[in-house]
C-alpha atoms as a PDB file:
ATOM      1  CA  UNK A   1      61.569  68.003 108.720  1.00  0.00           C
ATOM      2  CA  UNK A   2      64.948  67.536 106.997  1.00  0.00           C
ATOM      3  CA  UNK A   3      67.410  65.406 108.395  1.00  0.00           C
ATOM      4  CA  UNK A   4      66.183  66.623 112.043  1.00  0.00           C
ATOM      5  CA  UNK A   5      66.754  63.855 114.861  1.00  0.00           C
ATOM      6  CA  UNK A   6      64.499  64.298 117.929  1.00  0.00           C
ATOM      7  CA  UNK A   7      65.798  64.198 121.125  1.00  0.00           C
ATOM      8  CA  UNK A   8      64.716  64.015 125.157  1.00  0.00           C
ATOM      9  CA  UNK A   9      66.714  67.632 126.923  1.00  0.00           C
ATOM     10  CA  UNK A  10      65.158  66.495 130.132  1.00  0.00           C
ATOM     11  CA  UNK A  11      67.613  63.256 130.160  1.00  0.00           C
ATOM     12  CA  UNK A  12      69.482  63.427 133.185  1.00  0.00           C
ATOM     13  CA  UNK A  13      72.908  63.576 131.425  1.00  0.00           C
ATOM     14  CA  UNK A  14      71.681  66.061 129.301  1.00  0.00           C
ATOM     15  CA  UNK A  15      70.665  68.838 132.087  1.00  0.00           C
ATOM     16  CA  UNK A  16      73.819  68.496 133.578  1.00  0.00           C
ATOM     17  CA  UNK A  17      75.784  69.131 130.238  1.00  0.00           C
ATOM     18  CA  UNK A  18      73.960  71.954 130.099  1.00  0.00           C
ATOM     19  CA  UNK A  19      74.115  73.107 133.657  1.00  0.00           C
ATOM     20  CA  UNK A  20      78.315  72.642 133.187  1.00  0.00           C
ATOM     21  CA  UNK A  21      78.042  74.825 129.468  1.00  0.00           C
ATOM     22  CA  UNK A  22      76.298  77.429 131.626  1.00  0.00           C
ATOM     23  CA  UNK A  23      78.716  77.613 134.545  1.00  0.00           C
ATOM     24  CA  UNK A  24      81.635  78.007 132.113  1.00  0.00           C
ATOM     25  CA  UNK A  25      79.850  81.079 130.139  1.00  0.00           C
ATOM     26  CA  UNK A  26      79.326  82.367 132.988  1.00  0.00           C
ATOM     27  CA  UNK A  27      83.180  82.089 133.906  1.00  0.00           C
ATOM     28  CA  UNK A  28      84.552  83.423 130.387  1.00  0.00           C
ATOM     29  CA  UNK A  29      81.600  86.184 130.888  1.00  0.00           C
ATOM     30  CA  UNK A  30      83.132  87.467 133.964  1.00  0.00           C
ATOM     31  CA  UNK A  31      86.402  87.805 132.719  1.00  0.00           C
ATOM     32  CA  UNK A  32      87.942  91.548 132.294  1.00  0.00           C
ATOM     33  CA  UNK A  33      88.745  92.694 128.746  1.00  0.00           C
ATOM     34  CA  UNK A  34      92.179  92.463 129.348  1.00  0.00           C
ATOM     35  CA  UNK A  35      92.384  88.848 130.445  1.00  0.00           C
ATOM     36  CA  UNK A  36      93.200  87.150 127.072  1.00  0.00           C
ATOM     37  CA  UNK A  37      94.835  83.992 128.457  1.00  0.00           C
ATOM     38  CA  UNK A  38      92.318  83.195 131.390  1.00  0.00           C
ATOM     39  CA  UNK A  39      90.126  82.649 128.551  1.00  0.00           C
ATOM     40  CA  UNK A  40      91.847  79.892 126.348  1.00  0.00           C
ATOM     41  CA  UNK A  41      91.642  77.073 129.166  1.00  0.00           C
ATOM     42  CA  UNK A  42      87.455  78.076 129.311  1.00  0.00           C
ATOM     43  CA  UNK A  43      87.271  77.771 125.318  1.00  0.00           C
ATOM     44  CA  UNK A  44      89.020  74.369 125.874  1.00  0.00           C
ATOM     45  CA  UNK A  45      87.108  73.167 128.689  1.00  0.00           C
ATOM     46  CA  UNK A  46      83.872  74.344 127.028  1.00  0.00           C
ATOM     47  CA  UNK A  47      84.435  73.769 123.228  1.00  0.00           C
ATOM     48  CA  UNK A  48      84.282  70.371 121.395  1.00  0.00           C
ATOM     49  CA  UNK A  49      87.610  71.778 118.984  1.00  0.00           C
ATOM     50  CA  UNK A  50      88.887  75.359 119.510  1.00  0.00           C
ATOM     51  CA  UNK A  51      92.686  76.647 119.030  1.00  0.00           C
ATOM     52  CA  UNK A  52      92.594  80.238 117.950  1.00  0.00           C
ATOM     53  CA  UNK A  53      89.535  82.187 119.020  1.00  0.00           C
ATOM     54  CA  UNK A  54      87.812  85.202 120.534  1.00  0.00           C
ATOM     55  CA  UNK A  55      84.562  85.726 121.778  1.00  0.00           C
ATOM     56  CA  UNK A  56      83.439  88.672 123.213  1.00  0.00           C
ATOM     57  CA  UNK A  57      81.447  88.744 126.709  1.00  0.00           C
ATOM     58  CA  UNK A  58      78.730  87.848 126.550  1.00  0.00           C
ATOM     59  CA  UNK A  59      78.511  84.110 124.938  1.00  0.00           C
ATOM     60  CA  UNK A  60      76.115  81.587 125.473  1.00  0.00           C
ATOM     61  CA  UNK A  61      75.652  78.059 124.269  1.00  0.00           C
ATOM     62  CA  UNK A  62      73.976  75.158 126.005  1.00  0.00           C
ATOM     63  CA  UNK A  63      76.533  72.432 125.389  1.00  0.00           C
ATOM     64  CA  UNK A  64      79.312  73.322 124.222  1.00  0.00           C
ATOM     65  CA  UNK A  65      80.726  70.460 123.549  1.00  0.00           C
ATOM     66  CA  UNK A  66      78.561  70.623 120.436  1.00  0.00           C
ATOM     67  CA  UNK A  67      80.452  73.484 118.676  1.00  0.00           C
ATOM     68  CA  UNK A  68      83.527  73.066 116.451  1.00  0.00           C
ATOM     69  CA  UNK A  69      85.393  76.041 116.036  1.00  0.00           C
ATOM     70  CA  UNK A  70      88.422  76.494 113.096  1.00  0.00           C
ATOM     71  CA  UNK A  71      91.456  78.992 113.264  1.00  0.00           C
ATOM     72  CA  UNK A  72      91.163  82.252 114.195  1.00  0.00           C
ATOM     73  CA  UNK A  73      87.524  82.435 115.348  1.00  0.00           C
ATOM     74  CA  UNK A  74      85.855  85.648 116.647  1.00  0.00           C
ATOM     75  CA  UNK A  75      82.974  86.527 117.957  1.00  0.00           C
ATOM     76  CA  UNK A  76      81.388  89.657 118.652  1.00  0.00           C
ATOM     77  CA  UNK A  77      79.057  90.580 121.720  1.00  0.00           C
ATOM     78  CA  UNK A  78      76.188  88.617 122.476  1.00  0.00           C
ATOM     79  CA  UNK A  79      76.597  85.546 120.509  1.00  0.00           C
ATOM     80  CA  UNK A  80      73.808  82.937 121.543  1.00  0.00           C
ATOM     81  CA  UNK A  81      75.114  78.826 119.750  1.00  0.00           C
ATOM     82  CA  UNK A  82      72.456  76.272 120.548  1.00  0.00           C
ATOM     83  CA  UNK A  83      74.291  73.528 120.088  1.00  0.00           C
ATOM     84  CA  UNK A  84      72.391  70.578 120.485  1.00  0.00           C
ATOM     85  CA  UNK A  85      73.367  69.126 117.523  1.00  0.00           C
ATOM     86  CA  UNK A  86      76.822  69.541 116.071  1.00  0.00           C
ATOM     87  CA  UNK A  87      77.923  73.340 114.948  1.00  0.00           C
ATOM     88  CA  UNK A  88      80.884  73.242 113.020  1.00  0.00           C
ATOM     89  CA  UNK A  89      82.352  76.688 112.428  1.00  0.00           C
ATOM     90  CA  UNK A  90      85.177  77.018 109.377  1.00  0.00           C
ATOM     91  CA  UNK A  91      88.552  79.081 109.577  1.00  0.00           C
ATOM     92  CA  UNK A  92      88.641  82.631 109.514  1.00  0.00           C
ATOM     93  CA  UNK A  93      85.139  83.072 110.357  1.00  0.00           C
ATOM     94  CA  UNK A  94      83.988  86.503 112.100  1.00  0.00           C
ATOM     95  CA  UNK A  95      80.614  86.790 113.775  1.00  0.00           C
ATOM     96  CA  UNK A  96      79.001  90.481 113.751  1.00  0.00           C
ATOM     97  CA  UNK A  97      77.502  91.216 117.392  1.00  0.00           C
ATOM     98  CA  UNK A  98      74.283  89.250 118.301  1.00  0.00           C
ATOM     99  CA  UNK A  99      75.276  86.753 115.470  1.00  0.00           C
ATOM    100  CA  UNK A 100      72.810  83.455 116.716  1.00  0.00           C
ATOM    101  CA  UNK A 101      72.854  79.964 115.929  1.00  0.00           C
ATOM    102  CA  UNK A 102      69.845  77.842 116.704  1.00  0.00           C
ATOM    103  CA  UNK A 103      70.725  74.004 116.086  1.00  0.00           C
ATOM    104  CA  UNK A 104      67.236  73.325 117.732  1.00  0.00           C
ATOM    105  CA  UNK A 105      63.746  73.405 116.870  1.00  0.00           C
ATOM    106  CA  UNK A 106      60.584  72.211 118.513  1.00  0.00           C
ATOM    107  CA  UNK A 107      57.285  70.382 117.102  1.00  0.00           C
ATOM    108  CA  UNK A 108      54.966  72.629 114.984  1.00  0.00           C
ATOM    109  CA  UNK A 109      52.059  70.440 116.713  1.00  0.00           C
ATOM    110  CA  UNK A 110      51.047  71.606 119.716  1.00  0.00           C
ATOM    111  CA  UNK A 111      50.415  68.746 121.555  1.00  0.00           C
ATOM    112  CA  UNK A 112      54.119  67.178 120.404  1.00  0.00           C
ATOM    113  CA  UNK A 113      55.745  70.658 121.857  1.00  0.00           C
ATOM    114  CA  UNK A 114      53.940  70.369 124.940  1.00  0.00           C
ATOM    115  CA  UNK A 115      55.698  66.987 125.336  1.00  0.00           C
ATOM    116  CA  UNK A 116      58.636  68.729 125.554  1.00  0.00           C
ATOM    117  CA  UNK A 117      59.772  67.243 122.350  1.00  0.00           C
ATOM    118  CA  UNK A 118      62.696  68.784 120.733  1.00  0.00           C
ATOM    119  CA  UNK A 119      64.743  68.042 117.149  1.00  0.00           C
ATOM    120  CA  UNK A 120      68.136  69.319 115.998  1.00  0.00           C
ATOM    121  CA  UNK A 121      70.103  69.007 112.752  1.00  0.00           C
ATOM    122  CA  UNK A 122      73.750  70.203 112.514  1.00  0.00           C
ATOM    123  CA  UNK A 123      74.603  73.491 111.213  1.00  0.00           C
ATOM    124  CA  UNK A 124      78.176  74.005 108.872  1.00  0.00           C
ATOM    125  CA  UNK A 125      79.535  77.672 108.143  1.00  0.00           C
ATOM    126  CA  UNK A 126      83.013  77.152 105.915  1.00  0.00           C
ATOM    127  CA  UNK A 127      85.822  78.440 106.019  1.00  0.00           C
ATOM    128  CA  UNK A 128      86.495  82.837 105.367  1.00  0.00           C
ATOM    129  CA  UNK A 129      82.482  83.362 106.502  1.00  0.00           C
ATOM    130  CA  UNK A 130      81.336  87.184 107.533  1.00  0.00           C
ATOM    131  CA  UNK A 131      78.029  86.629 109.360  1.00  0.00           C
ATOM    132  CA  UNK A 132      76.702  89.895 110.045  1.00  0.00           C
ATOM    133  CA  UNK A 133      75.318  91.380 113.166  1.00  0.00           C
ATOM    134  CA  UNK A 134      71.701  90.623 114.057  1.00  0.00           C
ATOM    135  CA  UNK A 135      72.331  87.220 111.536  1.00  0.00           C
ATOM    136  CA  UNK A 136      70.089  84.336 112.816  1.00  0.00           C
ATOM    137  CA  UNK A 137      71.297  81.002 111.366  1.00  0.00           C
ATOM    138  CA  UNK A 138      68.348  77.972 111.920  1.00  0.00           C
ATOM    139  CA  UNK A 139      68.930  74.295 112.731  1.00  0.00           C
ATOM    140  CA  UNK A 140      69.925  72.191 109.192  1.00  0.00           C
ATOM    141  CA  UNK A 141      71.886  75.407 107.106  1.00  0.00           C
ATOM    142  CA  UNK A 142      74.953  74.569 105.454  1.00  0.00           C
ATOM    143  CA  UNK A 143      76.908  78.244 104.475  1.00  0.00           C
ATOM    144  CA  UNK A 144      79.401  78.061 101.892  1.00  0.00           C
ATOM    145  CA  UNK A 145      83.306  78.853 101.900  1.00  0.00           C
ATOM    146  CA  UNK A 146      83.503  82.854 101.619  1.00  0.00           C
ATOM    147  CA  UNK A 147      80.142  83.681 101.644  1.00  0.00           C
ATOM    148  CA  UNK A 148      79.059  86.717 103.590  1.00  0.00           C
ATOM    149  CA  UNK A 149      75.437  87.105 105.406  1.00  0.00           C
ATOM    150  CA  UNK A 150      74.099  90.503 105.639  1.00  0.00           C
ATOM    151  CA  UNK A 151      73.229  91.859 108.972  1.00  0.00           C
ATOM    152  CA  UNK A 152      69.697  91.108 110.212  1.00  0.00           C
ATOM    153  CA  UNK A 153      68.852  88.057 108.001  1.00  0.00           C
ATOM    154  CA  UNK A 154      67.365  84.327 108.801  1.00  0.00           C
ATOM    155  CA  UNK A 155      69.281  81.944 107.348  1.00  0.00           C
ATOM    156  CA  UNK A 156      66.335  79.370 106.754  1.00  0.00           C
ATOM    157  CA  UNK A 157      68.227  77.233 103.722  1.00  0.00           C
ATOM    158  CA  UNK A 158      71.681  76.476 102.685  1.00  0.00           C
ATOM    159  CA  UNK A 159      73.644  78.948 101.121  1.00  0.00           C
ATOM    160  CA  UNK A 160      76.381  78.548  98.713  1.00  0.00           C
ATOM    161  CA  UNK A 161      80.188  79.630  98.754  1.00  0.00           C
ATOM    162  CA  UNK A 162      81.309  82.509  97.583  1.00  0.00           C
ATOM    163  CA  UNK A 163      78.134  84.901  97.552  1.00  0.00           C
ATOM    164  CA  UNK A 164      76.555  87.983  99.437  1.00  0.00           C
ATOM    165  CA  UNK A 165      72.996  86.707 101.297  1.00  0.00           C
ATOM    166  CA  UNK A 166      70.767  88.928 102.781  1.00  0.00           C
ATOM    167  CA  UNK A 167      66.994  89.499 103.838  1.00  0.00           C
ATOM    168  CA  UNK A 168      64.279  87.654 105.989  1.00  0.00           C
ATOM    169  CA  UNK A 169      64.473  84.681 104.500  1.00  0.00           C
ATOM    170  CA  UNK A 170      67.946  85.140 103.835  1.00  0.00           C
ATOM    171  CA  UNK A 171      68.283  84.727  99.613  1.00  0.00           C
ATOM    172  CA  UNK A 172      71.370  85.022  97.302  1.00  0.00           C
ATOM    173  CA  UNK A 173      72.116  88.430  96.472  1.00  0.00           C
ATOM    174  CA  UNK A 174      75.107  88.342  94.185  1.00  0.00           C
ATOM    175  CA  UNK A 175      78.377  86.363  93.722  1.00  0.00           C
ATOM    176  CA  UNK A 176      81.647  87.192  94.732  1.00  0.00           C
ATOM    177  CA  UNK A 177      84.395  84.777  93.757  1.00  0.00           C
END
């Protein structure tokens, strides 16, 4: 695998991150449409870096902590982030609805996933990013300033800045810069 580390998620410390990430999607979750500013101290409590966002019920993550978001952040409904590793989203960045981030993945050996094994690698979306709806963006991609994923792909590879990706694997369908 490239540049995966592997990692225990039954450590002790670990659970309980991810028991606190839970409690505080469930919080923002809750929250009436209209309640704008009872959401900032969640995204600050919850978030590694946040200023300017918006994330539309419902959000889930397992850390947290794990996720680096830039200016003016938004997220439509049903946004999954597994953040084990570090996710480090860019400015201006909008997220269609069911946009998901996996910073995970297990063993392909059955024996090592029964182990309970588990591997991560950081995943980077730059700055000005449309992700489209449906978009599922695997553990390890780096996406380029600018570059726009169509709705429904898998984002299996980097992609570079400035282009339209679509499709299942996700593949360069034209520049736009």
């Amino acid at each position: 695998m490239k540049n995966f580390t592997e990692i225990d998620p039954f450590k002790p410390e670990l659970v309980a991150a991810r028991k606190r990430a839970k409690l505080l999607c469930q919080q923002m979750n809750a929250l009436r449409a209209d309640q704008h500013k009872a959401r900032k101290p969640i995204y600050k409590e919850l978030f590694g870096k946040v200023s300017t966002a918006y994330i539309e019920p419902n959000f889930f993550c397992d850390y947290g902590s794990n996720i680096f978001l830039g200016e003016s952040f938004y997220a439509n409904h049903n946004c999954v982030i597994l953040d084990v590793g570090e996710v480090h989203i860019g400015d201006r960045v909008l997220f269609g609805p069911g946009v998901q981030v996996y910073g995970t993945t297990h063993p392909l050996d059955a024996a090592e996933r029964a182990s309970g094994k588990e591997f991560y690698a950081p995943v980077t979306i730059g700055d000005d990013c449309w992700i489209g709806g449906g978009a599922i963006i695997l553990a390890g991609v780096n996406i380029g300033k600018g570059s726009v994923i169509g709705a429904g792909s898998v984002v299996t590879h980097d992609i570079p800045e400035g282009v339209v990706a679509v499709g299942n694997p996700c593949r360069v369908l034209k520049s736009i810069i």
